[in-house]
Protein backbone atom coordinates (compact mmCIF):
# COMPACT_ATOMS: atom_id res chain seq x y z
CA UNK A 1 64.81 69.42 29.65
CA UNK A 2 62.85 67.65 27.18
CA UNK A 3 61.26 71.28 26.06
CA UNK A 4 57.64 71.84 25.18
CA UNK A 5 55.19 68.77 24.76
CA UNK A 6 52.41 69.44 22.83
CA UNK A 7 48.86 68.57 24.85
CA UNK A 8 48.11 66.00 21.66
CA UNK A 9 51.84 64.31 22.62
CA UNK A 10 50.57 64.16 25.96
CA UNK A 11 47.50 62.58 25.55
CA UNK A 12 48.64 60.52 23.12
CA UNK A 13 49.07 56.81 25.16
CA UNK A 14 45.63 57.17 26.82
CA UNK A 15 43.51 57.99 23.61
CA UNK A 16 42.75 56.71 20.34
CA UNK A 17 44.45 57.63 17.42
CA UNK A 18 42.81 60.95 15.81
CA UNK A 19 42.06 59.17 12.40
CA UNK A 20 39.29 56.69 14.50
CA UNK A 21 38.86 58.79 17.71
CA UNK A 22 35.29 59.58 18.32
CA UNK A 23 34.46 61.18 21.73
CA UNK A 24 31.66 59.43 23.54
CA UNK A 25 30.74 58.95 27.48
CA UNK A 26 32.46 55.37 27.13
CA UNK A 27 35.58 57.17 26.81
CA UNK A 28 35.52 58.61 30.04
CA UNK A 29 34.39 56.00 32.01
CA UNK A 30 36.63 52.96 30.01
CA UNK A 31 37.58 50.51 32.19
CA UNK A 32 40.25 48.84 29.90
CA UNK A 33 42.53 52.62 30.80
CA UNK A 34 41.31 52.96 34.17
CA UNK A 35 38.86 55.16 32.74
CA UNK A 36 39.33 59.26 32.78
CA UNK A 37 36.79 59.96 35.65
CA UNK A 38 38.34 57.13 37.53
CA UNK A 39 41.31 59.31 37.46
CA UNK A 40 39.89 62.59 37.83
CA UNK A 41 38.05 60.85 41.32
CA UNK A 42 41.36 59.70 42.34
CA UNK A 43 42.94 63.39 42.22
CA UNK A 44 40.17 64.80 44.01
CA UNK A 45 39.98 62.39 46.56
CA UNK A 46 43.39 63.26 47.18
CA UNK A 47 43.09 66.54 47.25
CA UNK A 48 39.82 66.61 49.59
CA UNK A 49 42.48 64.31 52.04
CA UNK A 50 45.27 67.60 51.68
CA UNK A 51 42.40 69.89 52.56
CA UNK A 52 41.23 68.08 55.26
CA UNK A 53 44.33 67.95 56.75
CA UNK A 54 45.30 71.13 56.30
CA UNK A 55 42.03 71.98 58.17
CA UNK A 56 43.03 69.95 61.13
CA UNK A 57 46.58 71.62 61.72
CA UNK A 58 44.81 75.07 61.17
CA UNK A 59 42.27 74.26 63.60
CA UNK A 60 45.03 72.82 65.82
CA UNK A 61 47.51 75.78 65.54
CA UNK A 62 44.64 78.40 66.33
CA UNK A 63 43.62 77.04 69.77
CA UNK A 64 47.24 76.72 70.63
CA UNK A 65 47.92 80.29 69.48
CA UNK A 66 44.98 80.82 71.82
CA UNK A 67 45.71 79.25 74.72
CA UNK A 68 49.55 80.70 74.10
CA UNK A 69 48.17 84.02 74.37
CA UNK A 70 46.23 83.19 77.19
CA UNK A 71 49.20 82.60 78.78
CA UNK A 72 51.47 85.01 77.90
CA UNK A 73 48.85 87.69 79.18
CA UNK A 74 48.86 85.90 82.51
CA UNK A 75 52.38 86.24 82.82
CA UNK A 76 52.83 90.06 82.03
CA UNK A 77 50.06 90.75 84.52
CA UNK A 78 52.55 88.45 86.78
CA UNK A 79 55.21 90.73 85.78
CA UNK A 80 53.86 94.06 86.15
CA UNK A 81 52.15 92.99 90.04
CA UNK A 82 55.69 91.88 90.76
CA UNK A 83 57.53 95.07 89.14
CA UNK A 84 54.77 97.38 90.89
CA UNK A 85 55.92 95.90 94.24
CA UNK A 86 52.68 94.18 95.20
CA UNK A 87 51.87 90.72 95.78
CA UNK A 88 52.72 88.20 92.53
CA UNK A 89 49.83 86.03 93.61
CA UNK A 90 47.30 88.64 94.36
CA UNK A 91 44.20 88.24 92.46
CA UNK A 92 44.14 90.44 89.12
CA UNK A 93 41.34 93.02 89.28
């Protein structure tokens, strides 16, 4: 454990000193770092990707919990036709 960083230690390699730091639009969008917004875009593209995803297995898992269902209730009727001594493959009513 290193123990507690200071923000100021953090941002230390990707800013100008404080004696001739001056905080203008350039120094978010500086190309010679990769520029801050360049970052920021990065991390929320990524994050839009993870939500996306996320979205898709949701949306995935929901019709198969569906169509599980579905099934499940086809079978108990199944059962209880079978267990009440009439035909299995008579029509449910």
């Amino acid at each position: 454990m290193r123990g507690i960083v200071s923000l100021e230690q953090r941002l230390d390699g990707h800013v100008p000193s404080p004696a001739t730091r001056r905080v203008t639009r350039g120094s978010f969008n500086g190309a010679a770092r990769g520029g801050l917004r360049a970052r920021i875009q990065a991390g929320i593209d990524r994050a839009v990707r993870i939500f996306e995803l996320d979205r898709l297995l949701y949306d995935i898992e929901v019709e198969a919990q569906g169509r599980w269902l579905r099934t499940m209730m086809a079978f108990d009727a199944y059962c209880a036709r079978r267990d009440a001594g009439g035909s299995p493959d008579a029509p449910v009513r």
